[in-house]
N, C-alpha and C. Protein backbone atom coordinates (compact mmCIF):
# COMPACT_ATOMS: atom_id res chain seq x y z
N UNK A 1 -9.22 22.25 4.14
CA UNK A 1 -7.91 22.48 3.57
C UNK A 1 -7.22 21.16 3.28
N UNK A 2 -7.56 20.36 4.07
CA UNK A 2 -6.91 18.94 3.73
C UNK A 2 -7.12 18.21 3.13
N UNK A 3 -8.59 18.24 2.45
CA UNK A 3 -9.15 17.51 1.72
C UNK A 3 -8.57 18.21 -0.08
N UNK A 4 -8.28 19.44 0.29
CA UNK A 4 -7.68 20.12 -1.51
C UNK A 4 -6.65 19.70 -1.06
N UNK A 5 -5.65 19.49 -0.35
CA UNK A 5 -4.38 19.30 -0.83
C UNK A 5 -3.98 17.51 -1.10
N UNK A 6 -5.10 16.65 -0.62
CA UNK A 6 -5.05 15.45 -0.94
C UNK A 6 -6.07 15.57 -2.28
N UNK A 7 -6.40 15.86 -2.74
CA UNK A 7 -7.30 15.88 -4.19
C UNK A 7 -5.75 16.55 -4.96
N UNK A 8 -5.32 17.72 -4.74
CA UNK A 8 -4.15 17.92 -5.93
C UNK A 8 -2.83 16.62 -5.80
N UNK A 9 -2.85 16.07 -4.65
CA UNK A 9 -2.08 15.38 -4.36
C UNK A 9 -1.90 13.82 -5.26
N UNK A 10 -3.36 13.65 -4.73
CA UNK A 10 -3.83 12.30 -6.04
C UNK A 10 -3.83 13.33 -7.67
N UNK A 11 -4.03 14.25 -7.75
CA UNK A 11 -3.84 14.69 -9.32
C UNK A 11 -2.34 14.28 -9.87
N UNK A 12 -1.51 15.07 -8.78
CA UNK A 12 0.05 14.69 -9.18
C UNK A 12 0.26 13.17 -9.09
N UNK A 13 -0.28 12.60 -8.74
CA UNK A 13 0.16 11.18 -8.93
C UNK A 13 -0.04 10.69 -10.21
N UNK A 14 -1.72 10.81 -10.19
CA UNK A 14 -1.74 10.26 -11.94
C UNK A 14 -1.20 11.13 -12.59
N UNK A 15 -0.69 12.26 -12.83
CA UNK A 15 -0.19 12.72 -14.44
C UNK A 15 1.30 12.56 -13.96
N UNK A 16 1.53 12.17 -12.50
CA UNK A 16 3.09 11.08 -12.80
C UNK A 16 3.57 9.92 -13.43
N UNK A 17 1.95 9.29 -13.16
CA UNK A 17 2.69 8.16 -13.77
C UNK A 17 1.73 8.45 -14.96
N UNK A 18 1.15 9.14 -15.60
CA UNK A 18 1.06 9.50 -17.07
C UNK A 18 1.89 9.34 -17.51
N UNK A 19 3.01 10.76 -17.00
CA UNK A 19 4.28 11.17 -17.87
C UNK A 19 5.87 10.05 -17.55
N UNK A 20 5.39 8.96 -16.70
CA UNK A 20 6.62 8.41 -16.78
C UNK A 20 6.20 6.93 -17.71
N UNK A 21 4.40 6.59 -17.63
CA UNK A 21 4.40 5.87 -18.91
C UNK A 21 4.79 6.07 -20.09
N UNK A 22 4.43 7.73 -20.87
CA UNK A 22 5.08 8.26 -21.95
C UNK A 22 6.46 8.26 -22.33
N UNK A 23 7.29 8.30 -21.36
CA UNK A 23 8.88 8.43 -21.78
C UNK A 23 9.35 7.37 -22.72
N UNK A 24 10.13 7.39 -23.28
CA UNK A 24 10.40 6.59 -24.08
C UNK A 24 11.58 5.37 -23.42
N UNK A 25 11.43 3.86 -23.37
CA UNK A 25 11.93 3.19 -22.29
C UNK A 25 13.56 3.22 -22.92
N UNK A 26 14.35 2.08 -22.08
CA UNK A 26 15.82 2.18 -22.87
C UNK A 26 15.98 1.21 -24.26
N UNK A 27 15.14 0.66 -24.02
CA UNK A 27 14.93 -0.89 -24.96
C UNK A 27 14.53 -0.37 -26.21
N UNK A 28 14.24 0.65 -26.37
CA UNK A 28 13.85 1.90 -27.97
C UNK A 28 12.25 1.04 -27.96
N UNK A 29 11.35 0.35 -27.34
CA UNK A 29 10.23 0.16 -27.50
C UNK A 29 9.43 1.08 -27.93
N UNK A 30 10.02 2.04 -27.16
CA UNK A 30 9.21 3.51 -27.14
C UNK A 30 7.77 3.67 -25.98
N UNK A 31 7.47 4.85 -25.80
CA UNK A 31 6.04 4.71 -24.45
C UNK A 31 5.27 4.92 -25.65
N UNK A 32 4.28 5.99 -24.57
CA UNK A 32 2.43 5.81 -25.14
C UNK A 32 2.91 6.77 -25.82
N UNK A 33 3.77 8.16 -25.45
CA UNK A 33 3.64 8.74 -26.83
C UNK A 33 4.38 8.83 -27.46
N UNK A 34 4.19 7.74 -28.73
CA UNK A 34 4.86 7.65 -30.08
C UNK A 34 6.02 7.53 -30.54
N UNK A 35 6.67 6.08 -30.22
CA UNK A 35 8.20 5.68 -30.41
C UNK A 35 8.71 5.69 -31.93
N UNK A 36 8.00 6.49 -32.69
CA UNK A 36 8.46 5.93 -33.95
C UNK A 36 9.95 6.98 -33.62
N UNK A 37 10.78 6.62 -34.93
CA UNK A 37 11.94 7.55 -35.37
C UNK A 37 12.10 8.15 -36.22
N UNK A 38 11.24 8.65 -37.13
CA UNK A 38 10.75 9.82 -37.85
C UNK A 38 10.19 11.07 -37.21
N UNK A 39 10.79 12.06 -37.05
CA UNK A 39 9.93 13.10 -36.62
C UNK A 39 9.97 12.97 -34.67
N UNK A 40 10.01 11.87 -34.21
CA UNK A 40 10.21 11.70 -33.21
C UNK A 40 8.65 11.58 -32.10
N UNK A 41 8.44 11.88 -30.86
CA UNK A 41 7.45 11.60 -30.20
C UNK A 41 6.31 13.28 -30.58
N UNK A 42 5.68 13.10 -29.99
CA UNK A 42 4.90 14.16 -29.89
C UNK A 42 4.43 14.61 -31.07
N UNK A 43 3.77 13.54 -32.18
CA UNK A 43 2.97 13.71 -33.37
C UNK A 43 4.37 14.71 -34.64
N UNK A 44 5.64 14.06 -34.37
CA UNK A 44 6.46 15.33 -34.81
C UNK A 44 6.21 16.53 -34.76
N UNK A 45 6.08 17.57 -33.97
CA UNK A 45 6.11 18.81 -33.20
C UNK A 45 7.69 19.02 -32.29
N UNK A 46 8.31 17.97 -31.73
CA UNK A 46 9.40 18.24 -31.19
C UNK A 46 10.10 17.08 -31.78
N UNK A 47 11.33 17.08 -31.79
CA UNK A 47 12.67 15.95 -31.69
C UNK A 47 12.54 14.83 -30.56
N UNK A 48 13.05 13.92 -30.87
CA UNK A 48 12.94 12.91 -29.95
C UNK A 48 13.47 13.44 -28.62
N UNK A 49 14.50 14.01 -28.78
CA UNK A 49 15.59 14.69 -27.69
C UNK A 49 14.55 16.07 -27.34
N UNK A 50 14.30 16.65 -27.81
CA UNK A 50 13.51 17.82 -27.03
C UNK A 50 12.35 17.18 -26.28
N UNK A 51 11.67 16.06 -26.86
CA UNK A 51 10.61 15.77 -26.39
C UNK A 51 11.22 14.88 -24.47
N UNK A 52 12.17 14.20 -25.15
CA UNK A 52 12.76 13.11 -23.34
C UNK A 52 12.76 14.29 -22.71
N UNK A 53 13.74 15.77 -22.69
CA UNK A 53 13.50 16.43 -22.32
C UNK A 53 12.60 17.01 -21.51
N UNK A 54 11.87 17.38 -22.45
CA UNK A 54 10.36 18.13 -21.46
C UNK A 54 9.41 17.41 -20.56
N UNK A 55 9.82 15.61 -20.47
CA UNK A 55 8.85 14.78 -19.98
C UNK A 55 9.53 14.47 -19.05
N UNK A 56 11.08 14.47 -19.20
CA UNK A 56 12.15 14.70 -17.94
C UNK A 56 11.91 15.83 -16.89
N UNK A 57 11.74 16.78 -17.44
CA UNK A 57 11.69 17.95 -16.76
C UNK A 57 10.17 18.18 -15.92
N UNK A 58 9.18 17.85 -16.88
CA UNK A 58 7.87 17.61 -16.39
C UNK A 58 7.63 16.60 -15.17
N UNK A 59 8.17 15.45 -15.52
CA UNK A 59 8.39 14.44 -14.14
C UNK A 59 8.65 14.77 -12.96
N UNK A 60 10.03 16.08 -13.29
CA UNK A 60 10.75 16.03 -11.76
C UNK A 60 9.92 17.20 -11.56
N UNK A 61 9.23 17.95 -11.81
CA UNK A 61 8.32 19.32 -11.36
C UNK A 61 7.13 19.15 -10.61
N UNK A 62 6.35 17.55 -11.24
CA UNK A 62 5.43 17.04 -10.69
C UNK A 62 5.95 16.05 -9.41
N UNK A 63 7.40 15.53 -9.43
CA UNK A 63 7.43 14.95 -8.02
C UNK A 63 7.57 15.59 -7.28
N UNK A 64 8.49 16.92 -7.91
CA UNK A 64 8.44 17.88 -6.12
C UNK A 64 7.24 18.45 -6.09
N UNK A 65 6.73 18.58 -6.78
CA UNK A 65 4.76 19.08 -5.82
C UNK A 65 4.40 18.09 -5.52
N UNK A 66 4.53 17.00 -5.30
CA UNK A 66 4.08 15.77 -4.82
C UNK A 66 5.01 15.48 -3.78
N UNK A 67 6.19 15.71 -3.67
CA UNK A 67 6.56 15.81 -1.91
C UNK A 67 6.40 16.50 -1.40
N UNK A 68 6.10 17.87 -2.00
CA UNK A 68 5.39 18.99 -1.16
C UNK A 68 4.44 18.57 -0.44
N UNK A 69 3.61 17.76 -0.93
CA UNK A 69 2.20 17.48 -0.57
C UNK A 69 1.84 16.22 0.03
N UNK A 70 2.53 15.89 -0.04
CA UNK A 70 3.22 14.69 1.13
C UNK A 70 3.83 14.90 2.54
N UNK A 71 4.75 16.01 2.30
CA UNK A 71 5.02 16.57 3.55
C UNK A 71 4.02 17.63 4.04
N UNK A 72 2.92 18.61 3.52
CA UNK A 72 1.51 19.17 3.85
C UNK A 72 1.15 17.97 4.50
N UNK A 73 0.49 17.02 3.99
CA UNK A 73 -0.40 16.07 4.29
C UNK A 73 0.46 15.19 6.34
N UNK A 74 1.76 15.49 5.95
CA UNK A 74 2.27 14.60 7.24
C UNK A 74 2.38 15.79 8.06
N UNK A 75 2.12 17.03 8.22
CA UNK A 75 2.67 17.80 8.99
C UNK A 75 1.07 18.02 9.51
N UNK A 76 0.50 18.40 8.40
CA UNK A 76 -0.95 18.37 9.34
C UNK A 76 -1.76 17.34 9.45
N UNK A 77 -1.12 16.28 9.59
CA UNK A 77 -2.13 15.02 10.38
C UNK A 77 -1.08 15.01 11.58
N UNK A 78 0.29 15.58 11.91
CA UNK A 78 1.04 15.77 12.87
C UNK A 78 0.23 17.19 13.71
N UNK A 79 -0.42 17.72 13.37
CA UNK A 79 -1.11 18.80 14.43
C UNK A 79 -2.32 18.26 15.01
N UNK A 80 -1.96 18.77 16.56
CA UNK A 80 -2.90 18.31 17.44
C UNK A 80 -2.49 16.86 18.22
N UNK A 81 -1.88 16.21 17.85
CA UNK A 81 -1.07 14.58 18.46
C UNK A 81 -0.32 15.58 19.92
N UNK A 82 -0.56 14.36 20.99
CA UNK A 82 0.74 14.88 21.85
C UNK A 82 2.26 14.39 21.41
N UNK A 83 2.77 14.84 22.18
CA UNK A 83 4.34 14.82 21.26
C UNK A 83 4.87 13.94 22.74
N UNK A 84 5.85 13.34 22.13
CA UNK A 84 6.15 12.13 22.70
C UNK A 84 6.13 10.53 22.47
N UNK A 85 7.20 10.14 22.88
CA UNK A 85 6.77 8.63 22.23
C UNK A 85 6.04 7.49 23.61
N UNK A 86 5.27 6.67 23.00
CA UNK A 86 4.61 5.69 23.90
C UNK A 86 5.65 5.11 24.87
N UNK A 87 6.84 4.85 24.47
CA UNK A 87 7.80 4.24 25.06
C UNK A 87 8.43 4.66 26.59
N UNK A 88 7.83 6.34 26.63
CA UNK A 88 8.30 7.71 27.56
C UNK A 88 6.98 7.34 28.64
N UNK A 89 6.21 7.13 28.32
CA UNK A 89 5.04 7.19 28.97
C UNK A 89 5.21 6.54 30.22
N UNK A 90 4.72 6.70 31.58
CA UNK A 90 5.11 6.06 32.61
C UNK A 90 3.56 5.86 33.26
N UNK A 91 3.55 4.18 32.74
CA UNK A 91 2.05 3.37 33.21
C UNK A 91 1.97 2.50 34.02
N UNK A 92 1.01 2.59 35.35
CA UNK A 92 0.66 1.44 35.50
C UNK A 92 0.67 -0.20 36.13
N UNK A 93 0.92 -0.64 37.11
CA UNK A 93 0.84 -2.48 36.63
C UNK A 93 -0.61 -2.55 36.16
N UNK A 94 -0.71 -3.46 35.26
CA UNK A 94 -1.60 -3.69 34.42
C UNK A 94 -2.82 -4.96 34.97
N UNK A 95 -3.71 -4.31 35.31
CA UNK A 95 -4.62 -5.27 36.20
C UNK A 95 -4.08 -6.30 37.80
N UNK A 96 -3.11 -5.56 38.55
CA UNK A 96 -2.56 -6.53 39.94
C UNK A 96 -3.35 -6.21 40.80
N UNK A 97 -4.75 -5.63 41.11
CA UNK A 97 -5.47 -5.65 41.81
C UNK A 97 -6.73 -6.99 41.76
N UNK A 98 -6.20 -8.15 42.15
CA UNK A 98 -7.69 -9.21 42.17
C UNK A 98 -8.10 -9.86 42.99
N UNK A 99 -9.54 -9.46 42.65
CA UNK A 99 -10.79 -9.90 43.41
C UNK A 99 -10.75 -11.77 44.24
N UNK A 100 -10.10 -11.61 44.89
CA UNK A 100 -10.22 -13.66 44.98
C UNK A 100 -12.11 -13.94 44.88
N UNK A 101 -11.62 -14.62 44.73
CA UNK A 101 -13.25 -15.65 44.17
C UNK A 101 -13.34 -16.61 44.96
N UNK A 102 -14.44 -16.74 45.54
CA UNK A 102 -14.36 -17.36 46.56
C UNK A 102 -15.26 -18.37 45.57
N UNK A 103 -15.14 -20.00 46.32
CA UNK A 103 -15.89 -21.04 45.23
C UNK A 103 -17.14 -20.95 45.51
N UNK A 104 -18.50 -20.92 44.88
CA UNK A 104 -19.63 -21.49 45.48
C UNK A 104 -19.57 -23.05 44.97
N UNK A 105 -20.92 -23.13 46.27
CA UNK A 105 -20.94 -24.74 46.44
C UNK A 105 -22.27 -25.27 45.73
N UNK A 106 -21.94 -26.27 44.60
CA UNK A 106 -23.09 -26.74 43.80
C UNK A 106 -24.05 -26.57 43.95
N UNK A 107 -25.21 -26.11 43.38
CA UNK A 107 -26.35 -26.86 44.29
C UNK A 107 -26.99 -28.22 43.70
N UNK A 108 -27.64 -28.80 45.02
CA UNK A 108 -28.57 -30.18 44.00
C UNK A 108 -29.18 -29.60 43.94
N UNK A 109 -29.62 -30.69 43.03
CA UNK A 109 -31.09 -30.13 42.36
C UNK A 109 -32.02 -31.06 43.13
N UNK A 110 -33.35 -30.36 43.24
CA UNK A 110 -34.37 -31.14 44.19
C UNK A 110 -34.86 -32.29 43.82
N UNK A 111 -35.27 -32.91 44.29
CA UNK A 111 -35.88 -34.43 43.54
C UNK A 111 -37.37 -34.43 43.82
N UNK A 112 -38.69 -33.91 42.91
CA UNK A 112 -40.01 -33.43 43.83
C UNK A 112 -40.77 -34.95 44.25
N UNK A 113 -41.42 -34.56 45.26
CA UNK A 113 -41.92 -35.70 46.14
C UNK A 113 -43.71 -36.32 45.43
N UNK A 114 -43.26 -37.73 45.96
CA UNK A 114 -44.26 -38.02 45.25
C UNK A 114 -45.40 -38.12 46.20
């Protein structure tokens, strides 16, 4: 289940930023689809204004399924965690049990006889 809702999840991303490359910027550059001012974007089929429109509207439809799925994705990687913060946790002194070491004593080394 988690693996489809992160596959539609990455879908909504790219045809987000598809549709927010397409918009037409403020600078009248115009996006990818089709800044002229004849006929307007969308191969003239819509008005410039119908077209900001529907890519407006398309944008914000695809971000809220994309926080949907953002909040899917955080709620169930939140199942199964214990609940609580590390900070609550009551641990420990951290290694005060030590071994004294007692020194050993060099050894020589033999010198063999002749």
């Amino acid at each position: 289940m988690e693996a489809v809702i992160i596959v539609v999840h990455l879908l909504l991303a790219v045809a987000m930023i598809l549709l927010v490359l397409m918009q037409q910027s403020e600078g009248g550059l115009g996006g990818m689809g089709g800044g002229s001012s004849s006929g307007g974007g969308m191969g003239g089929f819509m008005t410039s204004r119908a077209t900001a429109n529907l890519l407006t509207r398309s944008t914000g439809i695809l971000a809220t399924g994309f926080f949907i799925t953002s909040m899917a994705l955080s709620i169930m990687a939140d199942q199964g965690r214990e609940k609580g913060s590390i900070l609550d946790k009551q641990i420990g002194p951290a290694n005060q049990t030590q071994v004294p070491v007692t020194p050993s004593v060099p050894s020589i080394p033999r010198v063999p006889n002749k």
